[in-house]
N, C-alpha and C. Protein backbone atom coordinates (compact mmCIF):
# COMPACT_ATOMS: atom_id res chain seq x y z
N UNK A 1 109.24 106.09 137.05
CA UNK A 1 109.08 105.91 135.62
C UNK A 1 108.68 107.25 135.03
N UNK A 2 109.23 107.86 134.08
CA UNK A 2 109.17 108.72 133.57
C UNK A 2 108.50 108.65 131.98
N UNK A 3 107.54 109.56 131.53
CA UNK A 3 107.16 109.55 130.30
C UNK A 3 107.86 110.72 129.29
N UNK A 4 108.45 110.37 128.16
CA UNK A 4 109.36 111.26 127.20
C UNK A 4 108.23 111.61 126.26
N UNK A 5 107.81 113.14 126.06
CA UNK A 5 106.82 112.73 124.62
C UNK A 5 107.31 113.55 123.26
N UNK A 6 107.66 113.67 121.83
CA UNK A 6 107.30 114.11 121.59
C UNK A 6 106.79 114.10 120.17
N UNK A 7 107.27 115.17 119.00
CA UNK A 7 106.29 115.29 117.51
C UNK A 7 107.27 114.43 116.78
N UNK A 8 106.45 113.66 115.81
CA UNK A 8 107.16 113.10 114.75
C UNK A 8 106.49 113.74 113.73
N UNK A 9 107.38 114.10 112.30
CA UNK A 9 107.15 114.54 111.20
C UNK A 9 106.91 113.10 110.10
N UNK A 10 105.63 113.31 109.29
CA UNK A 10 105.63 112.25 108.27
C UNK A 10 106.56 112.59 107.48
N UNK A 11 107.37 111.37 107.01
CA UNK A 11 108.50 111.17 106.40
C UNK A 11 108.28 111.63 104.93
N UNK A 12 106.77 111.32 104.73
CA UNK A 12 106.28 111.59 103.09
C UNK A 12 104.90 112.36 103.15
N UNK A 13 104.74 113.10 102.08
CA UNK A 13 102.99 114.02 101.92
C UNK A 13 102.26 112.42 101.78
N UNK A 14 101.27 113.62 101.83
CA UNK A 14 99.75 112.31 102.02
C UNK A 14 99.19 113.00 100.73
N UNK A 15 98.74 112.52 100.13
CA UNK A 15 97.59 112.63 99.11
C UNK A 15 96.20 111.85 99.27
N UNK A 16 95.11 112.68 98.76
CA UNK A 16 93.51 112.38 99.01
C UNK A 16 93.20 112.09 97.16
N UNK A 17 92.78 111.13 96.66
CA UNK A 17 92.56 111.02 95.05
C UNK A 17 91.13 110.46 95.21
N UNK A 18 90.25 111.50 94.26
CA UNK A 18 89.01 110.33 94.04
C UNK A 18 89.51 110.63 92.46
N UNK A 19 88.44 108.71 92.44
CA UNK A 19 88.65 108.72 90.49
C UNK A 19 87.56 108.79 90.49
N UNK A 20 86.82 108.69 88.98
CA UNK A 20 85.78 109.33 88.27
C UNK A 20 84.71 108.47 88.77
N UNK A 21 84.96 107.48 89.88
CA UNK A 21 83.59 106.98 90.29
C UNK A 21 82.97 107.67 91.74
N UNK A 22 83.85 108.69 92.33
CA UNK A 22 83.77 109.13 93.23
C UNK A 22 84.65 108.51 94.67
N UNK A 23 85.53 106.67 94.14
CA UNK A 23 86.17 106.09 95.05
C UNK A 23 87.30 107.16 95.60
N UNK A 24 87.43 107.40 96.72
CA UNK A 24 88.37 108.29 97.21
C UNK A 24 89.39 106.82 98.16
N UNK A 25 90.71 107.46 98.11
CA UNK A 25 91.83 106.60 98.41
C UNK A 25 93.04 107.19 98.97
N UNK A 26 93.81 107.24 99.32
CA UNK A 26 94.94 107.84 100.38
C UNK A 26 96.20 107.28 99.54
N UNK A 27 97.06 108.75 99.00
CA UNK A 27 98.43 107.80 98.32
C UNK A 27 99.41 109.02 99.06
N UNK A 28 100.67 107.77 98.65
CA UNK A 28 102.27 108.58 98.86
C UNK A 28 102.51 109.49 97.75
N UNK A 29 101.62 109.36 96.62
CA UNK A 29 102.31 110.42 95.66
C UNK A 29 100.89 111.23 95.12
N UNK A 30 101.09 112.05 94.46
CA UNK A 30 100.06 112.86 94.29
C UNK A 30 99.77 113.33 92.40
N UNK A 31 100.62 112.00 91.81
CA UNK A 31 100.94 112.28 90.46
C UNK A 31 99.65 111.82 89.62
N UNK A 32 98.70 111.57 90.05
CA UNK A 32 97.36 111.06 89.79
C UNK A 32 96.42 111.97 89.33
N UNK A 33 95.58 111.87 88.13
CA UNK A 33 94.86 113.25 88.59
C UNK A 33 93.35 112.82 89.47
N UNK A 34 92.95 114.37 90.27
CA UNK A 34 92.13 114.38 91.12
C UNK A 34 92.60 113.68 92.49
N UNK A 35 93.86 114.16 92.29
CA UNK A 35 94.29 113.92 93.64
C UNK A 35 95.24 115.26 94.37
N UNK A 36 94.94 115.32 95.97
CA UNK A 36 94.69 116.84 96.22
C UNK A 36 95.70 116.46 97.89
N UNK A 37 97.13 117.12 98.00
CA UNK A 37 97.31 116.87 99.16
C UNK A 37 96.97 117.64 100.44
N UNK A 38 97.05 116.26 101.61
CA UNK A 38 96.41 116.76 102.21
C UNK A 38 97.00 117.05 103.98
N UNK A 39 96.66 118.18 104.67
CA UNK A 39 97.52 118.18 105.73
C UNK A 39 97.17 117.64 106.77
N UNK A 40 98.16 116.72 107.27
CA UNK A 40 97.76 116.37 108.30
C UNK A 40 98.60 116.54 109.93
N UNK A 41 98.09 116.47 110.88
CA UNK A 41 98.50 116.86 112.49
C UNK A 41 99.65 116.25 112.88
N UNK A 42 100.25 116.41 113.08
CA UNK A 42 102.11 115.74 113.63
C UNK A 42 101.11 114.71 114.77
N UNK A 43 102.12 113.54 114.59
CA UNK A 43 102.30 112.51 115.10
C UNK A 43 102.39 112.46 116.64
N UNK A 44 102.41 112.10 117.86
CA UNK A 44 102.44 112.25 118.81
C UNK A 44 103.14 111.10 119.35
N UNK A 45 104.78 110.79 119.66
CA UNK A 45 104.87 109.56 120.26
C UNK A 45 105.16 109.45 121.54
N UNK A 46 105.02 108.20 122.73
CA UNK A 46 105.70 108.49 123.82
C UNK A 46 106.45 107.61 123.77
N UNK A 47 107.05 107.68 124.75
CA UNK A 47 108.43 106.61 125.14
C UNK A 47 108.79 106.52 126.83
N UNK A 48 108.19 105.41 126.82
CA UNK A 48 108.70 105.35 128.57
C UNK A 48 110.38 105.02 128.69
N UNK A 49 110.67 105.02 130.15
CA UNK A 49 111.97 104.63 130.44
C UNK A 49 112.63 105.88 130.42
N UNK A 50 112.37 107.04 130.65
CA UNK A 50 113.32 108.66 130.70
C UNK A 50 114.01 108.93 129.34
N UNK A 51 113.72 108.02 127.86
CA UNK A 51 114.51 108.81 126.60
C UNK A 51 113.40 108.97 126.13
N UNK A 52 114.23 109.90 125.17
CA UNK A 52 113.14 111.12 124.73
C UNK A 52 112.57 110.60 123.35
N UNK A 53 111.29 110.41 123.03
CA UNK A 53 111.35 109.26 121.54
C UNK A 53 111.57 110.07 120.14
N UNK A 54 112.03 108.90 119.42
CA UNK A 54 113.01 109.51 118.64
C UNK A 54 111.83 110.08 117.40
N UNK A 55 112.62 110.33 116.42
CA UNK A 55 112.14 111.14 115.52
C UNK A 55 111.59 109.97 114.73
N UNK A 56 109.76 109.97 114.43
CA UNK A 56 109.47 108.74 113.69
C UNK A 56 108.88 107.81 114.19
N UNK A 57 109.38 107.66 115.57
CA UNK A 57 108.98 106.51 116.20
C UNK A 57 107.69 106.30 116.32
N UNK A 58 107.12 105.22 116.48
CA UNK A 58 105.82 104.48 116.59
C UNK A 58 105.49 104.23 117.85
N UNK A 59 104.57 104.37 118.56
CA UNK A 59 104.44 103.94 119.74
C UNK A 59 103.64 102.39 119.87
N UNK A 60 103.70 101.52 120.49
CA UNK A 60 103.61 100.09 120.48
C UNK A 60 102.38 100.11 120.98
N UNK A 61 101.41 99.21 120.58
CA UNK A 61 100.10 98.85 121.29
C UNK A 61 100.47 97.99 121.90
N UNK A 62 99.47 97.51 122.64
CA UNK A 62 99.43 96.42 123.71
C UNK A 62 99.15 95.50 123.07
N UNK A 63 99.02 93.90 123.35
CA UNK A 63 98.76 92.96 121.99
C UNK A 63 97.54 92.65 122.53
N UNK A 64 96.61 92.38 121.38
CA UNK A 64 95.23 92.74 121.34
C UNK A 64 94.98 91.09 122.03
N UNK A 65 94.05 90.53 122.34
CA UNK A 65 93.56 89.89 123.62
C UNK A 65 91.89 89.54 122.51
N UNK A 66 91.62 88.07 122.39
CA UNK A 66 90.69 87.76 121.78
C UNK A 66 89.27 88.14 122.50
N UNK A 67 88.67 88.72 122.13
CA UNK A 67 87.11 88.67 122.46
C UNK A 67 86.39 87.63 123.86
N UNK A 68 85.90 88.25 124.43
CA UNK A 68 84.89 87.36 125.31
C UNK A 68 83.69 86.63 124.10
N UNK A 69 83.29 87.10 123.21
CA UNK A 69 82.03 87.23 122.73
C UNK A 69 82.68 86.18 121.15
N UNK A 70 83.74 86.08 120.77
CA UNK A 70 84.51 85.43 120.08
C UNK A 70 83.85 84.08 119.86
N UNK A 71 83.54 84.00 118.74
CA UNK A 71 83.12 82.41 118.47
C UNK A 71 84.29 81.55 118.57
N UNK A 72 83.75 80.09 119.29
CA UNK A 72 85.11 79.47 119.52
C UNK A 72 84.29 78.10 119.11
N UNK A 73 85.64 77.19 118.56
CA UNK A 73 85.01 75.70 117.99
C UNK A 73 85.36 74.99 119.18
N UNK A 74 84.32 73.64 119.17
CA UNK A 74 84.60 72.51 120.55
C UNK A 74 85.94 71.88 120.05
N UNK A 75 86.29 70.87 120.85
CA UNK A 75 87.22 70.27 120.97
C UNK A 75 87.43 69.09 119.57
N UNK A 76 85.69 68.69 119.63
CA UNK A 76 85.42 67.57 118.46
C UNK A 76 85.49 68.08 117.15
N UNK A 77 84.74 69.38 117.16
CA UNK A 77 84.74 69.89 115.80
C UNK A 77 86.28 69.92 115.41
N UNK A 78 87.31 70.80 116.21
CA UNK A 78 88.40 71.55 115.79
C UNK A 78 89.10 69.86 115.28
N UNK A 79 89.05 68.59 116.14
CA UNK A 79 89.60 67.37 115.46
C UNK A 79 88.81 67.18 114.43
N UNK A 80 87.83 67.00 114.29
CA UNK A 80 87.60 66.88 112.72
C UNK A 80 88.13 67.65 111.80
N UNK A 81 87.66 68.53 111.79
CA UNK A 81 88.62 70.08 110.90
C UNK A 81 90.13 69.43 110.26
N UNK A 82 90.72 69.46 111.89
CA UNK A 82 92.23 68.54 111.64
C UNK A 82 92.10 67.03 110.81
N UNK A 83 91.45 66.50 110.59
CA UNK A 83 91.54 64.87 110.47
C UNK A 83 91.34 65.21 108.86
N UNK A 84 90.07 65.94 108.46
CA UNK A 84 90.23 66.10 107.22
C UNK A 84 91.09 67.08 106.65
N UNK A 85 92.04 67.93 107.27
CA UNK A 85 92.81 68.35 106.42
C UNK A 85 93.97 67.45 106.48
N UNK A 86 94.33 66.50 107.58
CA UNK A 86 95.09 65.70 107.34
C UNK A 86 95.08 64.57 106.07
N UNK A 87 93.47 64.56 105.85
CA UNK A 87 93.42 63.40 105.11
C UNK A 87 93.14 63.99 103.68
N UNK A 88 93.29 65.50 103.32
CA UNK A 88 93.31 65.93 102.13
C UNK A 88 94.96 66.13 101.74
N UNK A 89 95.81 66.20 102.78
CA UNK A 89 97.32 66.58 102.69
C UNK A 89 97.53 65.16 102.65
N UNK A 90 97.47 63.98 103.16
CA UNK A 90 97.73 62.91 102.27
C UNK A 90 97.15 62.66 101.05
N UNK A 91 96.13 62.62 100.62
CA UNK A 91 95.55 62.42 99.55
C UNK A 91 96.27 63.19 98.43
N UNK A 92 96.38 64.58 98.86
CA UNK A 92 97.47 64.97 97.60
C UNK A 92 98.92 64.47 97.61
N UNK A 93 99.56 64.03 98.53
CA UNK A 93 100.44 64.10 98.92
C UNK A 93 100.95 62.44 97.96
N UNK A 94 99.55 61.16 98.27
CA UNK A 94 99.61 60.82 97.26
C UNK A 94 99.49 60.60 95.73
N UNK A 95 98.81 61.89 95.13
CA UNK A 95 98.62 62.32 93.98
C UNK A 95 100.23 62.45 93.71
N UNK A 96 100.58 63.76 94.33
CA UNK A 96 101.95 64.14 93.96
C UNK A 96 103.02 63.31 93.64
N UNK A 97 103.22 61.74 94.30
CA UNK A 97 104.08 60.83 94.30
C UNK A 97 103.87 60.39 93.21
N UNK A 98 102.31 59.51 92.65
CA UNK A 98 102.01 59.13 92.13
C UNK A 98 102.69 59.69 90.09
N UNK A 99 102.27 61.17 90.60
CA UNK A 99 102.51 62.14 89.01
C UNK A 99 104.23 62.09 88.94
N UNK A 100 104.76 61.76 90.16
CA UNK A 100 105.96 62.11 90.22
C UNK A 100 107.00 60.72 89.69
N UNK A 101 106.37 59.81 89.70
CA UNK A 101 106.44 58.45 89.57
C UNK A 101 106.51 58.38 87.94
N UNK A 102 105.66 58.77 87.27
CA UNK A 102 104.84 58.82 85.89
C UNK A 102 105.86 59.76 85.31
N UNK A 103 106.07 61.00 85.49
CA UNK A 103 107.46 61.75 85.04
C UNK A 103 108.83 60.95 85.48
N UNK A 104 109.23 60.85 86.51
CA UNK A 104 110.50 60.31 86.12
C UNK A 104 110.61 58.89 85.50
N UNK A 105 109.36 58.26 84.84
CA UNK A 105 109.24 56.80 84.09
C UNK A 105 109.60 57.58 82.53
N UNK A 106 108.54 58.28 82.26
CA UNK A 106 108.63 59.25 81.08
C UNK A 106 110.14 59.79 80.85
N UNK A 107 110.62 60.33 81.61
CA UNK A 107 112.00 61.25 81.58
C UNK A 107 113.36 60.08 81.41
N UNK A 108 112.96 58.94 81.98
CA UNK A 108 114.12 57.84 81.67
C UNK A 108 115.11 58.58 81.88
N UNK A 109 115.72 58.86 82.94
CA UNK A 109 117.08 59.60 83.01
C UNK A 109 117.80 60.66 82.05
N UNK A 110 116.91 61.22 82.03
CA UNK A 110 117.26 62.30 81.26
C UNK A 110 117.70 61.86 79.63
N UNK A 111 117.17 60.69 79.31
CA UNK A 111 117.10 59.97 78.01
C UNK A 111 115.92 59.39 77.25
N UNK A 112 114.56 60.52 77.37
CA UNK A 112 113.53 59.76 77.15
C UNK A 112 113.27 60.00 75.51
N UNK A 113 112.46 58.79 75.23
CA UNK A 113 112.28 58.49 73.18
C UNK A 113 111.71 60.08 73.05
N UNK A 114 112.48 59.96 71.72
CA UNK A 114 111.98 60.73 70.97
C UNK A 114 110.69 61.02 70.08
N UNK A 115 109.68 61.76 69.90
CA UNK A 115 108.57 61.34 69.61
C UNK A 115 108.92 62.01 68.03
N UNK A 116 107.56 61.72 67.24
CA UNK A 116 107.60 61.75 65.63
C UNK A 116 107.91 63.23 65.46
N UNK A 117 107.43 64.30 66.10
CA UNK A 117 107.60 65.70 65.70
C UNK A 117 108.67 66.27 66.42
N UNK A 118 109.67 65.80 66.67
CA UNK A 118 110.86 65.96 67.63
C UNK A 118 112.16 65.17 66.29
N UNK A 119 112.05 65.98 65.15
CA UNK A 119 113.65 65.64 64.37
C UNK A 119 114.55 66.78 64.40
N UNK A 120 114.03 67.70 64.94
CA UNK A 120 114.34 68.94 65.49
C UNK A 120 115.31 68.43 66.57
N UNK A 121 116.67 68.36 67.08
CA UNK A 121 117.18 67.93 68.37
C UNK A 121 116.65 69.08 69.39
N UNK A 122 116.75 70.43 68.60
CA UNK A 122 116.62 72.15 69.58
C UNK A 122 114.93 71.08 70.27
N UNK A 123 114.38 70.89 69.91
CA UNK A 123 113.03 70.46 70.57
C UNK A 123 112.95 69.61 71.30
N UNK A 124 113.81 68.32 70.86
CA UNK A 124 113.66 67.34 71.95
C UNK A 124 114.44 67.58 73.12
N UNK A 125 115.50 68.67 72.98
CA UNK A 125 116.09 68.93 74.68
C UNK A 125 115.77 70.00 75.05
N UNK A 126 114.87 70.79 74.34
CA UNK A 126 113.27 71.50 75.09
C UNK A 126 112.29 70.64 76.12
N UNK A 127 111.83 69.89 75.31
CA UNK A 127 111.09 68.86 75.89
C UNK A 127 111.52 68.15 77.19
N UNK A 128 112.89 67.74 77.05
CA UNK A 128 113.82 67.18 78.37
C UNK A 128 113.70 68.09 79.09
N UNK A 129 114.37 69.65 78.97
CA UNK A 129 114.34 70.30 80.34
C UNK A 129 113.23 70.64 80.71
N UNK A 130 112.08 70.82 79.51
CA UNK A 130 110.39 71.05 80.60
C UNK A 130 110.00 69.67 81.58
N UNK A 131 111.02 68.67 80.98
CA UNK A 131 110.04 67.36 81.89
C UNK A 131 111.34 67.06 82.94
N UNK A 132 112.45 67.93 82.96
CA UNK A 132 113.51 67.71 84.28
C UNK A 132 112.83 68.76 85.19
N UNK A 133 112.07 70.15 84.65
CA UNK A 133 111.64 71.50 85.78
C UNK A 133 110.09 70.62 86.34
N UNK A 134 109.59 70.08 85.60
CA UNK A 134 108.04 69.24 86.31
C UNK A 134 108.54 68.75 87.24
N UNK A 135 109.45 67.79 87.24
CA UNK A 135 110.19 66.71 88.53
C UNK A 135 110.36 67.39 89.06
N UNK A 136 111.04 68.59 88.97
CA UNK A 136 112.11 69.38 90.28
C UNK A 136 110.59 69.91 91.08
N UNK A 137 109.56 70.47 90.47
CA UNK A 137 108.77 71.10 90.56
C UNK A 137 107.63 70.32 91.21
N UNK A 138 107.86 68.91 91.14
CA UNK A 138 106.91 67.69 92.00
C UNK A 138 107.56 67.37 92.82
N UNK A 139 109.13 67.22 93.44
CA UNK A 139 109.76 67.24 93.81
C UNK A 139 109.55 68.23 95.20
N UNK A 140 109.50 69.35 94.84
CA UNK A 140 109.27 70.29 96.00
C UNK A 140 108.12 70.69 96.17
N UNK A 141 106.73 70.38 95.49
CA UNK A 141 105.58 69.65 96.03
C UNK A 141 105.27 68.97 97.23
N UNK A 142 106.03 67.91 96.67
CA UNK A 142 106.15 66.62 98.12
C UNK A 142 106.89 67.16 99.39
N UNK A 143 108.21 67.50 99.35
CA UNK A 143 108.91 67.93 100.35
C UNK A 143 107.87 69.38 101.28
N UNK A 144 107.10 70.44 100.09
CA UNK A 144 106.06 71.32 101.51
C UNK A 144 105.09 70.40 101.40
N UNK A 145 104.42 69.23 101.20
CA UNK A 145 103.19 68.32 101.47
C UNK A 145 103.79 67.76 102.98
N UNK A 146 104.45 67.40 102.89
CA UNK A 146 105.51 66.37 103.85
C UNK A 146 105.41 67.43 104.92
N UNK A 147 106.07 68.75 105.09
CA UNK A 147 106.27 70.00 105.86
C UNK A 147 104.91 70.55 106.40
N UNK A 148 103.85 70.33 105.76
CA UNK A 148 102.51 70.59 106.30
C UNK A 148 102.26 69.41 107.30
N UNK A 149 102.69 68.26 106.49
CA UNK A 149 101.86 67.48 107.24
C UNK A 149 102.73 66.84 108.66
N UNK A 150 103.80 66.97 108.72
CA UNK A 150 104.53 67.10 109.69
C UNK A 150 104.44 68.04 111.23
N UNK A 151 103.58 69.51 110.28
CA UNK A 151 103.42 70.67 111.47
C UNK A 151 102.02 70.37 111.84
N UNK A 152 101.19 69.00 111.61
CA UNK A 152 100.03 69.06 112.07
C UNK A 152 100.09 68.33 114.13
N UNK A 153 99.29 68.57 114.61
CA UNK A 153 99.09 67.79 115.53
C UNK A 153 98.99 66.86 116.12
């Protein structure tokens, strides 16, 4: 196994900006005032497998591995946890039906009464398409309520 190493160039300047509170911050552009670029050390990548790494490249960490010291929940707690979010994703889940029920009663097929300040027609098929986008919009409510509560355990 062979190790390839070498410099990558940042693709863009670095800029250093403090604003007038003294917060200092790191940008791609330097069009700010009190902001001052700044140089920094070429990149270092390797690349196993005998090619040579390319220009840019990133070198991969290892995937990080949870803590010994890591707080961890019991078995009972983590089901409770679950039970009540199950039983808050139904609970809305029957809210949502419920509101959804109440609009398409209201909406009457896309033929609902006209009320007293609606002799305006431009208004009353205002009114229709805000109460056809609520449905569509309770509509796909229910369907990610349903999708949560489906990916539970």
């Amino acid at each position: 196994m062979s190790i390839a190493a070498g410099t990558a160039h940042a693709q863009s300047e670095v800029f250093l900006c403090v604003d007038q509170n003294g917060v200092k911050e790191y940008k791609n552009t330097g069009d700010t005032k009190g902001c001052k670029r700044v140089s920094l050390p070429p990149l270092t990548v390797t690349s196993s497998g005998g090619k040579p790494a390319r220009e840019g490249a990133v070198a991969s960490k290892p995937a990080a591995s949870t803590p010994t010291d890591f707080p961890k929940v019991d078995n009972g707690t983590q089901k409770a946890r679950d039970n009540d979010r199950r039983q808050i994703l139904q609970d809305e889940l029957k809210n949502e039906q419920q509101r959804l029920a109440g609009l398409k009663k209201d909406y009457n097929d896309g033929t609902p009464e006209r009320q007293g300040n609606e002799k305006n027609y431009a208004k009353y098929q205002e009114r229709v398409a805000s109460m056809k986008e609520d449905i569509s919009r309770s509509e796909k409510n229910i369907d990610a309520l349903n999708r949560e509560l489906s990916n539970l355990k």
